[in-house]
C-alpha atoms as a PDB file:
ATOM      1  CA  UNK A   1      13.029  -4.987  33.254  1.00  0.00           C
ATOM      2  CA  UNK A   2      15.378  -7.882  34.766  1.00  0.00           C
ATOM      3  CA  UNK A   3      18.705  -8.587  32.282  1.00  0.00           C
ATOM      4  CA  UNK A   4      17.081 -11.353  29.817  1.00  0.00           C
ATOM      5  CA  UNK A   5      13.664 -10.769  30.139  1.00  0.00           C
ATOM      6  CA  UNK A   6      11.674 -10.174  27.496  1.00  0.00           C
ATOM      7  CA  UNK A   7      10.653  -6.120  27.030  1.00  0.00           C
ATOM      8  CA  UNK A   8       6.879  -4.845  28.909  1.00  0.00           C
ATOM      9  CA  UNK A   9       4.337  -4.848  27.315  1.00  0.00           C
ATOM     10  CA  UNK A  10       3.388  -1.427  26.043  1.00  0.00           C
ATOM     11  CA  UNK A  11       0.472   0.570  28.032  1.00  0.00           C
ATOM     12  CA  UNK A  12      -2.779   0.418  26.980  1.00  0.00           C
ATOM     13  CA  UNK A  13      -3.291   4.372  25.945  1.00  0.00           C
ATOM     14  CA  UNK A  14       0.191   4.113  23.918  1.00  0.00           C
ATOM     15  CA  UNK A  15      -1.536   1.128  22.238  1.00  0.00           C
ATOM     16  CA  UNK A  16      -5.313   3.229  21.781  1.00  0.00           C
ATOM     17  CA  UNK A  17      -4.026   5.794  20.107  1.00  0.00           C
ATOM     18  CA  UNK A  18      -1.929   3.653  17.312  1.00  0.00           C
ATOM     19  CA  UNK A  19      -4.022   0.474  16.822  1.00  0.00           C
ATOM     20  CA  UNK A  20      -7.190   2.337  16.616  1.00  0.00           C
ATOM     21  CA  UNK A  21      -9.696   0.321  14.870  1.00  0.00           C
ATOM     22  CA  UNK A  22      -9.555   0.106  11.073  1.00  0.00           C
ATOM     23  CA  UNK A  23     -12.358   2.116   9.154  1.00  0.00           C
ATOM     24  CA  UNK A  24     -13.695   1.947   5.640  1.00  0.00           C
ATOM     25  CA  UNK A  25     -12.845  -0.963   2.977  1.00  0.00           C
ATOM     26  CA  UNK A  26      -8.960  -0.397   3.335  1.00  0.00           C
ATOM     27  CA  UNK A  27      -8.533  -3.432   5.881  1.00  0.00           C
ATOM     28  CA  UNK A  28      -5.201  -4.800   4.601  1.00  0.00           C
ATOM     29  CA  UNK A  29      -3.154  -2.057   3.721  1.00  0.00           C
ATOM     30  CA  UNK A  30      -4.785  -0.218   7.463  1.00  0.00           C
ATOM     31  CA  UNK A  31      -3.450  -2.832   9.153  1.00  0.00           C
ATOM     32  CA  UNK A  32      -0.121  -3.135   7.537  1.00  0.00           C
ATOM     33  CA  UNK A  33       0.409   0.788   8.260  1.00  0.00           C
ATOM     34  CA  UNK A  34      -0.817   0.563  12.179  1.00  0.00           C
ATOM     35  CA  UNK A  35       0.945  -2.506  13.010  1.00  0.00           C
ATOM     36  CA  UNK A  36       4.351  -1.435  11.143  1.00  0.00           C
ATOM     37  CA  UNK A  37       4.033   1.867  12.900  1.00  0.00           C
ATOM     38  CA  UNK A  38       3.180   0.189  16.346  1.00  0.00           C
ATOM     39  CA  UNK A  39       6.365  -1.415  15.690  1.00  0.00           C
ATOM     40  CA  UNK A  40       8.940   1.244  14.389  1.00  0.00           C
ATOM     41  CA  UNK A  41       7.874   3.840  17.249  1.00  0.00           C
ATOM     42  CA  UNK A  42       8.490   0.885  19.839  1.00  0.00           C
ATOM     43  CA  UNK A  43       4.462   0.202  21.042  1.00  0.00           C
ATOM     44  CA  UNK A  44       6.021  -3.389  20.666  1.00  0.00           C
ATOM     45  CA  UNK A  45       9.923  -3.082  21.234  1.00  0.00           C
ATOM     46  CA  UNK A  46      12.426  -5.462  19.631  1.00  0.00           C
ATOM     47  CA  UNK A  47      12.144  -8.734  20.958  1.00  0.00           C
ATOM     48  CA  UNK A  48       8.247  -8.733  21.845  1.00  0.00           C
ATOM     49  CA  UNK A  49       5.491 -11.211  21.218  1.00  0.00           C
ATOM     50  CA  UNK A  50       2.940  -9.786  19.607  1.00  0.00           C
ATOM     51  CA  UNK A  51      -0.827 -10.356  21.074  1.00  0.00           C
ATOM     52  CA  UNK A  52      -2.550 -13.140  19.891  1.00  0.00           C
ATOM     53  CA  UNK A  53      -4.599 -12.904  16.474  1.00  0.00           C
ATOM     54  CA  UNK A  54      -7.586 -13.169  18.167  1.00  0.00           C
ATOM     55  CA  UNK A  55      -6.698  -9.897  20.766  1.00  0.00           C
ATOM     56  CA  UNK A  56      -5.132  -7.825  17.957  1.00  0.00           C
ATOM     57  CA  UNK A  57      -7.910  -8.737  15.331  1.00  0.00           C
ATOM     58  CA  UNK A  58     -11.015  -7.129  17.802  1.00  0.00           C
ATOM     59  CA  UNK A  59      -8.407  -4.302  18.812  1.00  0.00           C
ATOM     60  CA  UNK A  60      -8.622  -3.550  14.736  1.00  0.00           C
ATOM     61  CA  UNK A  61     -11.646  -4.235  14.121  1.00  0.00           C
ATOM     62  CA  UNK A  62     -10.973  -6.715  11.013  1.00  0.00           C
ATOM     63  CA  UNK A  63     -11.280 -10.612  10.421  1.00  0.00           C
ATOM     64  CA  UNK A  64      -8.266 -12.801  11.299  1.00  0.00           C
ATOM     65  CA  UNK A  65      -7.872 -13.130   7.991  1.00  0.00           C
ATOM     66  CA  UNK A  66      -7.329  -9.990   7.082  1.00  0.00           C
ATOM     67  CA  UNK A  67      -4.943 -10.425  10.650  1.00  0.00           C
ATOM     68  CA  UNK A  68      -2.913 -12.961   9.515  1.00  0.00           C
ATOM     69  CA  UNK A  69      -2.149 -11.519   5.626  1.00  0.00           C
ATOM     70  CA  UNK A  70      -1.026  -8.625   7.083  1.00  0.00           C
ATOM     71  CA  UNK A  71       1.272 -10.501   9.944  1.00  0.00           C
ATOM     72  CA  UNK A  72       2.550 -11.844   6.811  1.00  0.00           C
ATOM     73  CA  UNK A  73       3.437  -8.992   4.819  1.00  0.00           C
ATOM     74  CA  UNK A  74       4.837  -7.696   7.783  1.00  0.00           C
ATOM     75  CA  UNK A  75       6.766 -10.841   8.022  1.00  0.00           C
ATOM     76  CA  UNK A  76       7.854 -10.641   4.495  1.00  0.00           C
ATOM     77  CA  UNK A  77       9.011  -7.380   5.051  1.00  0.00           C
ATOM     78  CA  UNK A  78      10.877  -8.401   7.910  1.00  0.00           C
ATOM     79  CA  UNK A  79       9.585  -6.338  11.261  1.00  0.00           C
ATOM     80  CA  UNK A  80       8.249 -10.032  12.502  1.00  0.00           C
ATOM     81  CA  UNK A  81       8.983 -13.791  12.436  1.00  0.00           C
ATOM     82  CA  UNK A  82       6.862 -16.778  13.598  1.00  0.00           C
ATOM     83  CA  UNK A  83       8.554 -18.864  16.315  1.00  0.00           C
ATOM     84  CA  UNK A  84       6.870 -22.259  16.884  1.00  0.00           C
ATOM     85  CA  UNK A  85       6.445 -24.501  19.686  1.00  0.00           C
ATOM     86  CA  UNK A  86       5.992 -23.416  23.332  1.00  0.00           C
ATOM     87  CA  UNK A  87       6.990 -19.791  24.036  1.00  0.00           C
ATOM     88  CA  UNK A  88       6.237 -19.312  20.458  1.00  0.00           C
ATOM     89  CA  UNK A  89       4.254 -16.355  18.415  1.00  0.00           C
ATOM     90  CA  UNK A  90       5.029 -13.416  16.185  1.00  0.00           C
ATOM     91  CA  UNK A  91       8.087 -12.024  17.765  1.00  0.00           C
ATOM     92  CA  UNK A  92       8.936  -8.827  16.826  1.00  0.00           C
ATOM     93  CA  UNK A  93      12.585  -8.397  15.207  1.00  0.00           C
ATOM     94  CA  UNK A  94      12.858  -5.469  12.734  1.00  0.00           C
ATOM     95  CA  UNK A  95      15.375  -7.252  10.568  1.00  0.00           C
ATOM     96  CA  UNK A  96      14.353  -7.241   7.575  1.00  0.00           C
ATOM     97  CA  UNK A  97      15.891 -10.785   5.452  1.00  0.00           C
ATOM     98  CA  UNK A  98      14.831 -10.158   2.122  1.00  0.00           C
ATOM     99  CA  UNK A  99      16.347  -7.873  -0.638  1.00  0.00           C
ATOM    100  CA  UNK A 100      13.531  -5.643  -1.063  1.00  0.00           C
ATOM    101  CA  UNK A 101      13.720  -5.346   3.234  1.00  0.00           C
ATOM    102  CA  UNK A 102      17.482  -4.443   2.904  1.00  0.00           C
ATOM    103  CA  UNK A 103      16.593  -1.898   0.333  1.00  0.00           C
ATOM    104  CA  UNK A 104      14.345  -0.114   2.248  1.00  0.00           C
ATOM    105  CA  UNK A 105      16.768   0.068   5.454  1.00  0.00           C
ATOM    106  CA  UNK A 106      18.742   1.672   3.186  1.00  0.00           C
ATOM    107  CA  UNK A 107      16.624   4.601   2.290  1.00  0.00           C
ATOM    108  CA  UNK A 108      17.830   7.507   3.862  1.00  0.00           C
ATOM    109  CA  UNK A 109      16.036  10.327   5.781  1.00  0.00           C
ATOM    110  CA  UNK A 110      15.658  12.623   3.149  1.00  0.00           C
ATOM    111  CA  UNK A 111      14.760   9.950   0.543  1.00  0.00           C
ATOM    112  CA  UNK A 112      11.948   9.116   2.981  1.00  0.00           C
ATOM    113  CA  UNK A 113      10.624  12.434   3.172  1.00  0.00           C
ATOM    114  CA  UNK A 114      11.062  13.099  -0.777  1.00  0.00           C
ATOM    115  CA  UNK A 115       8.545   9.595  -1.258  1.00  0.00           C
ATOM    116  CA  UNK A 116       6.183  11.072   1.328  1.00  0.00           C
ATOM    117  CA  UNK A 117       6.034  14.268  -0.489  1.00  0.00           C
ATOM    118  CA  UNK A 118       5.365  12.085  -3.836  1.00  0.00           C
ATOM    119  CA  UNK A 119       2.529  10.232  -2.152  1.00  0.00           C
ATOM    120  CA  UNK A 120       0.414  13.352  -1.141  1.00  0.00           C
ATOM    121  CA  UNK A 121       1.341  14.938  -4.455  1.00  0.00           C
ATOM    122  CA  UNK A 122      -0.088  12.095  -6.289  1.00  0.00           C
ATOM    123  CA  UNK A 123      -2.819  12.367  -4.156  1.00  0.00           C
ATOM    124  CA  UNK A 124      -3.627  15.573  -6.186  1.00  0.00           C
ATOM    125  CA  UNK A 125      -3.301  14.843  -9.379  1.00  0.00           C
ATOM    126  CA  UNK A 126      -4.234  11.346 -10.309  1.00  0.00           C
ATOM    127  CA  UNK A 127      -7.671  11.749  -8.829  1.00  0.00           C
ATOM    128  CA  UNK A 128      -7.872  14.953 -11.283  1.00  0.00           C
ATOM    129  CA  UNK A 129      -6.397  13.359 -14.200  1.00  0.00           C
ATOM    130  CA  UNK A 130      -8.809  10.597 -13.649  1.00  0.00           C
ATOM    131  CA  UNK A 131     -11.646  13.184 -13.794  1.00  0.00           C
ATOM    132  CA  UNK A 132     -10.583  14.998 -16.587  1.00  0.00           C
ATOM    133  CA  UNK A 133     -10.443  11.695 -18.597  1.00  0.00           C
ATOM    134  CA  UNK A 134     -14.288  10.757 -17.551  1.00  0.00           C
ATOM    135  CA  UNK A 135     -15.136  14.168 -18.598  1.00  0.00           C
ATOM    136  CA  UNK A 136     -13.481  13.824 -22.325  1.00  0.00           C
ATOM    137  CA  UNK A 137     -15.416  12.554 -25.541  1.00  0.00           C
ATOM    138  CA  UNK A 138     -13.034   9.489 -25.584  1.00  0.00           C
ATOM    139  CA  UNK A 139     -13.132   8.265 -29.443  1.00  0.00           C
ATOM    140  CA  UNK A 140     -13.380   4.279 -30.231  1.00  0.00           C
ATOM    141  CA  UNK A 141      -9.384   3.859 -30.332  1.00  0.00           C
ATOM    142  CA  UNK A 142      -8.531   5.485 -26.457  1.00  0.00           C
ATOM    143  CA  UNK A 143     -11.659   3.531 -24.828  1.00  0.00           C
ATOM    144  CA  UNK A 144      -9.820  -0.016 -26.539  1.00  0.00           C
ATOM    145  CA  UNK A 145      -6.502   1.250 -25.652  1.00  0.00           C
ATOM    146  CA  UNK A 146      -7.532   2.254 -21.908  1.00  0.00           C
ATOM    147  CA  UNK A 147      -9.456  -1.050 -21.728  1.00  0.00           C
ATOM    148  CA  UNK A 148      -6.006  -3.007 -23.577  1.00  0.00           C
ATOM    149  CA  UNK A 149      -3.784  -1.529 -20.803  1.00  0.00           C
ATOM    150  CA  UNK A 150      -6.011  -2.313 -17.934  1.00  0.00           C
ATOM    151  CA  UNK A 151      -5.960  -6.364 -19.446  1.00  0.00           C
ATOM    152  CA  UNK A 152      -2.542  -6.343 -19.939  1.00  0.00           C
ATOM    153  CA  UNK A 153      -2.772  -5.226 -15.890  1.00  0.00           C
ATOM    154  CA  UNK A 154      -4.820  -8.166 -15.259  1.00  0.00           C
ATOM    155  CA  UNK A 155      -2.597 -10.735 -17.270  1.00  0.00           C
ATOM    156  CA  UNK A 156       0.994  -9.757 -16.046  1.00  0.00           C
ATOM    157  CA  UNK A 157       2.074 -12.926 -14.012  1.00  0.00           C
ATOM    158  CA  UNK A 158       5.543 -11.402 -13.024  1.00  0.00           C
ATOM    159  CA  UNK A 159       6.028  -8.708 -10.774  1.00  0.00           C
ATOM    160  CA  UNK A 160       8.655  -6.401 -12.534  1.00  0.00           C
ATOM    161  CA  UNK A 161       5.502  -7.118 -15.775  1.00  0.00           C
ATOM    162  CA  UNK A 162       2.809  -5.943 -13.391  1.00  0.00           C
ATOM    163  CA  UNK A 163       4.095  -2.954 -12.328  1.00  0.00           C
ATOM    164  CA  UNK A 164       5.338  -2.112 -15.757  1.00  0.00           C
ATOM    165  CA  UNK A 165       1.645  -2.418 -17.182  1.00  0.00           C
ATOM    166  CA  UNK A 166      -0.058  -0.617 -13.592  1.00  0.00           C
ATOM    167  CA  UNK A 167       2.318   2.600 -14.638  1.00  0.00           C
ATOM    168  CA  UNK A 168       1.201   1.861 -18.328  1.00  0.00           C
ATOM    169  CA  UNK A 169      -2.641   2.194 -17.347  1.00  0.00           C
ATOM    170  CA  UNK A 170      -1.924   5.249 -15.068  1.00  0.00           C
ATOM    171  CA  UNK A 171       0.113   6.806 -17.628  1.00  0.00           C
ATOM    172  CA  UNK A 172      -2.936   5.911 -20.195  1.00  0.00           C
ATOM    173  CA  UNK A 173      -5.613   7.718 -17.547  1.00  0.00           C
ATOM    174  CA  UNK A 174      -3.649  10.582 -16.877  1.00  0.00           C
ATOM    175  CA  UNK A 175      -2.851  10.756 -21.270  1.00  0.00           C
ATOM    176  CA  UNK A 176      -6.931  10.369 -21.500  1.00  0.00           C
ATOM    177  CA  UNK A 177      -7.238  13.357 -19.787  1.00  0.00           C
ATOM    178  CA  UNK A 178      -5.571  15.403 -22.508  1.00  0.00           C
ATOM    179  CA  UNK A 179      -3.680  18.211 -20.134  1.00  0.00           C
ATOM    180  CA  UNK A 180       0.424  18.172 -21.062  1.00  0.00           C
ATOM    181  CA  UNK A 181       1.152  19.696 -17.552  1.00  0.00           C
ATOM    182  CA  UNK A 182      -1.304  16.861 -15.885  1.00  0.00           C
ATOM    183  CA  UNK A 183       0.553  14.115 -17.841  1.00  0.00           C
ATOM    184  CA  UNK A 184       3.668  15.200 -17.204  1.00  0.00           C
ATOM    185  CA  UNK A 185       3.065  14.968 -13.401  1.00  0.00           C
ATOM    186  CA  UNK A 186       1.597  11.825 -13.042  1.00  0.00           C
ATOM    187  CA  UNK A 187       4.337  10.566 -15.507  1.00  0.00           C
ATOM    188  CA  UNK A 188       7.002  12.385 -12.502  1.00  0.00           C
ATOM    189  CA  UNK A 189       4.855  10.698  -9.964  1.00  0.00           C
ATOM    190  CA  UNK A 190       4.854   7.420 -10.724  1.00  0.00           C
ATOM    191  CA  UNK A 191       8.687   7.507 -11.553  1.00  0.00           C
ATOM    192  CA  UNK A 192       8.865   8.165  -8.040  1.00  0.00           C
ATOM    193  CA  UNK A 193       6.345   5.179  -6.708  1.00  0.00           C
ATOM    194  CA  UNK A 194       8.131   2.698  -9.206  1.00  0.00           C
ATOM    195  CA  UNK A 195      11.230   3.406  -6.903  1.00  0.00           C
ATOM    196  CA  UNK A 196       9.232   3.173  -3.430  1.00  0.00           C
ATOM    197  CA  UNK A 197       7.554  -0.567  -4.451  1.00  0.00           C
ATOM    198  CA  UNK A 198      11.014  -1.651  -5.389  1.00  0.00           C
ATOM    199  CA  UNK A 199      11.595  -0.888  -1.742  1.00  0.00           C
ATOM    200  CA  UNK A 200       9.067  -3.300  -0.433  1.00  0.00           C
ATOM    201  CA  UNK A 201       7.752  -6.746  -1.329  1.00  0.00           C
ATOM    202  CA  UNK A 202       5.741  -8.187  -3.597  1.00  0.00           C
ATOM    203  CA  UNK A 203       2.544  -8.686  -1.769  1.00  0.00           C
ATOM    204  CA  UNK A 204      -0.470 -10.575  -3.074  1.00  0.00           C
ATOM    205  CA  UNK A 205      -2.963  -9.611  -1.734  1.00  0.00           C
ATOM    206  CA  UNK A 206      -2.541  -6.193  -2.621  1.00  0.00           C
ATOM    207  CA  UNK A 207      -1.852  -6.626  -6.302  1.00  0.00           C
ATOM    208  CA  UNK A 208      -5.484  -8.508  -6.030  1.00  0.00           C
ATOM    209  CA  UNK A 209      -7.234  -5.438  -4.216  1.00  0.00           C
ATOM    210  CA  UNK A 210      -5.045  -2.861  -7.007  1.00  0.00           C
ATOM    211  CA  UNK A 211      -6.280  -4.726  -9.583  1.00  0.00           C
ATOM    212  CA  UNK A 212     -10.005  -4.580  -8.518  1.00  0.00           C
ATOM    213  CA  UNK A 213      -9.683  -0.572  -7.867  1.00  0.00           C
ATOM    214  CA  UNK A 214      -7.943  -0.426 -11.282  1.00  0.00           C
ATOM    215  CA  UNK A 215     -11.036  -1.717 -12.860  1.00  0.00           C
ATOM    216  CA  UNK A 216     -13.415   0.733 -11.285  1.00  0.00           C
ATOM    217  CA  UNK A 217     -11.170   3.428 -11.873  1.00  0.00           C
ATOM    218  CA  UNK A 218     -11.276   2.504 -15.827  1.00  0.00           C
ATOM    219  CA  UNK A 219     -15.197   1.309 -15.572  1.00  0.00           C
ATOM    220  CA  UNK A 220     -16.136   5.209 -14.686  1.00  0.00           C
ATOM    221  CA  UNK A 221     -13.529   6.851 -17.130  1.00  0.00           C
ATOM    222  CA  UNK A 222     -15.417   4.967 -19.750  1.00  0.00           C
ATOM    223  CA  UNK A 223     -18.762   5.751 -18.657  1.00  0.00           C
ATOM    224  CA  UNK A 224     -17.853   9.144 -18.243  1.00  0.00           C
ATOM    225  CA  UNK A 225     -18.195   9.410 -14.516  1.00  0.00           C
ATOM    226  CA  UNK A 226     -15.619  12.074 -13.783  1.00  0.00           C
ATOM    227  CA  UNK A 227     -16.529  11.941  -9.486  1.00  0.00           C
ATOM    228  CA  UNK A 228     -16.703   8.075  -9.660  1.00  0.00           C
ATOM    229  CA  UNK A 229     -13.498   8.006 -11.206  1.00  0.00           C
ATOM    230  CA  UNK A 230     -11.571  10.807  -8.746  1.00  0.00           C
ATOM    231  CA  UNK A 231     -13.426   8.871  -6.102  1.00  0.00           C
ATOM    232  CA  UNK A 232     -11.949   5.491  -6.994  1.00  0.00           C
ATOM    233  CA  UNK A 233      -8.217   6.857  -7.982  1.00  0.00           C
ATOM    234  CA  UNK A 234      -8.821   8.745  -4.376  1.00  0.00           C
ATOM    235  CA  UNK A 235      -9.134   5.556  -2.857  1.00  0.00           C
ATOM    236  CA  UNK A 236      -6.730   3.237  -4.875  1.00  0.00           C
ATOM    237  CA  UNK A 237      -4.391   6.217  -3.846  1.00  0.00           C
ATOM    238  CA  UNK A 238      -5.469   6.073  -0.320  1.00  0.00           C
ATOM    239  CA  UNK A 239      -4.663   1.879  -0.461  1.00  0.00           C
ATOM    240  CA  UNK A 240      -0.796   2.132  -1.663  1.00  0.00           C
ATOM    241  CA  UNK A 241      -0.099   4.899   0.899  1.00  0.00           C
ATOM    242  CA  UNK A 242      -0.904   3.237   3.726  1.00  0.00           C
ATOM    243  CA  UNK A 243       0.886   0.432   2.618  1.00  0.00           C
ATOM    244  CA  UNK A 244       3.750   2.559   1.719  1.00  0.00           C
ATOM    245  CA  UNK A 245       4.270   4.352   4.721  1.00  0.00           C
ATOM    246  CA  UNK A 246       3.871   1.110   6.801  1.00  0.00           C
ATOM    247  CA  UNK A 247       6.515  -0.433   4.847  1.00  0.00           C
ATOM    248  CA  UNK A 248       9.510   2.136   4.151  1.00  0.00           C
END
């Protein structure tokens, strides 16, 4: 590479094997996570256009839509800006601008490792909590108050509100489930992923998505679908994970 030109393009088998197409319903937070990771393991160094949405969206497998929210996450979050004009395009720059960006450049190695550690533990036991609660006799009063803290989900309009009420309703799940040691981990748990999401931004589009999995997760607790509802909390799990890990 000639001094002040821009950086090669990566090779295509480098590429392959982390922008694999996106699989299942996840489409957002997938391509979030393969894109971020494309760009912190230097598929597309510092300084480098990115392929055009049209390219990257069939190398995915997802709309342009879907492309272009999660460009803009990504943008948000700072690994990318938008340059207009001739030359232009999503330019890679891994700096992030905002405060939540700066926060999570400031996460240290070990931090890192500690989140990741809280993510697959979580992945244990809210699915199981979730189970346990669609397995329970619920009485009148916990089906209004698990159906009270998924509205109060729905109507937060601020972000610090919304994640205050999404730990509220997980905290209400895991409390439906009526095990003290399976309460007290989800309680640990989402201590932990209140201080990861402080780390990134406020997205959108995923608080939409969240809130739909919420209401399956509650809709088979209350039916008393115990593998519907570890299926769902598997997934809405699944969803914040990949997000996560693209992000920090």
């Amino acid at each position: 590479m000639t001094a002040g030109s821009l950086p090669e393009p990566p090779v295509t088998d480098l590429l392959d094997s982390v922008l694999h197409p996106v699989r299942g319903h996840h489409a957002f937070e997938a391509c979030v996570e393969r894109l971020a990771t494309a760009i912190r393991l230097g598929v597309y160094p510092l300084g480098t256009t990115l392929p055009s949405e049209r390219d990257l969206a069939i190398r995915l497998g997802v709309s342009r839509a879907t492309l272009r929210e999660a460009i803009a996450a990504l943008r948000e979050a700072g690994f990318v800006e938008t340059r207009r004009g001739r030359g232009g395009g999503t330019v890679v720059t891994q700096k992030p601008k905002t405060p939540a960006g700066r926060a999570a450049v400031r996460v240290t190695a070990a931090k890192r490792r500690a989140w990741l550690d809280a993510l697959d533990f979580r992945r244990v036991v809210e699915p199981g909590a979730a189970a346990l609660a669609a397995e329970r006799e619920l009485t009148d009063g916990q089906r209004e108050q698990l159906e009270q803290a998924l509205a109060d989900v729905n109507e937060a309009r601020k972000p610090a509100e919304h994640r205050q009420a999404d730990s509220r309703l997980h905290l209400t799940v895991a409390a439906l489930s009526a095990s003290p040691r399976l309460i007290e981990a989800v309680t640990s748990v989402q201590a932990s992923l209140h201080e990861m999401l402080l780390a990134i931004p406020v997205l959108d589009r995923n608080i939409a998505h969240s809130d739909r999995q919420h209401a399956r997760i509650v809709r088979s607790v209350l039916n008393g679908q115990p593998t519907r509802a570890r299926r769902a909390m598997e997934d809405h799990c699944d969803d914040t994970a990949a997000l996560l890990r693209g992000l920090l």
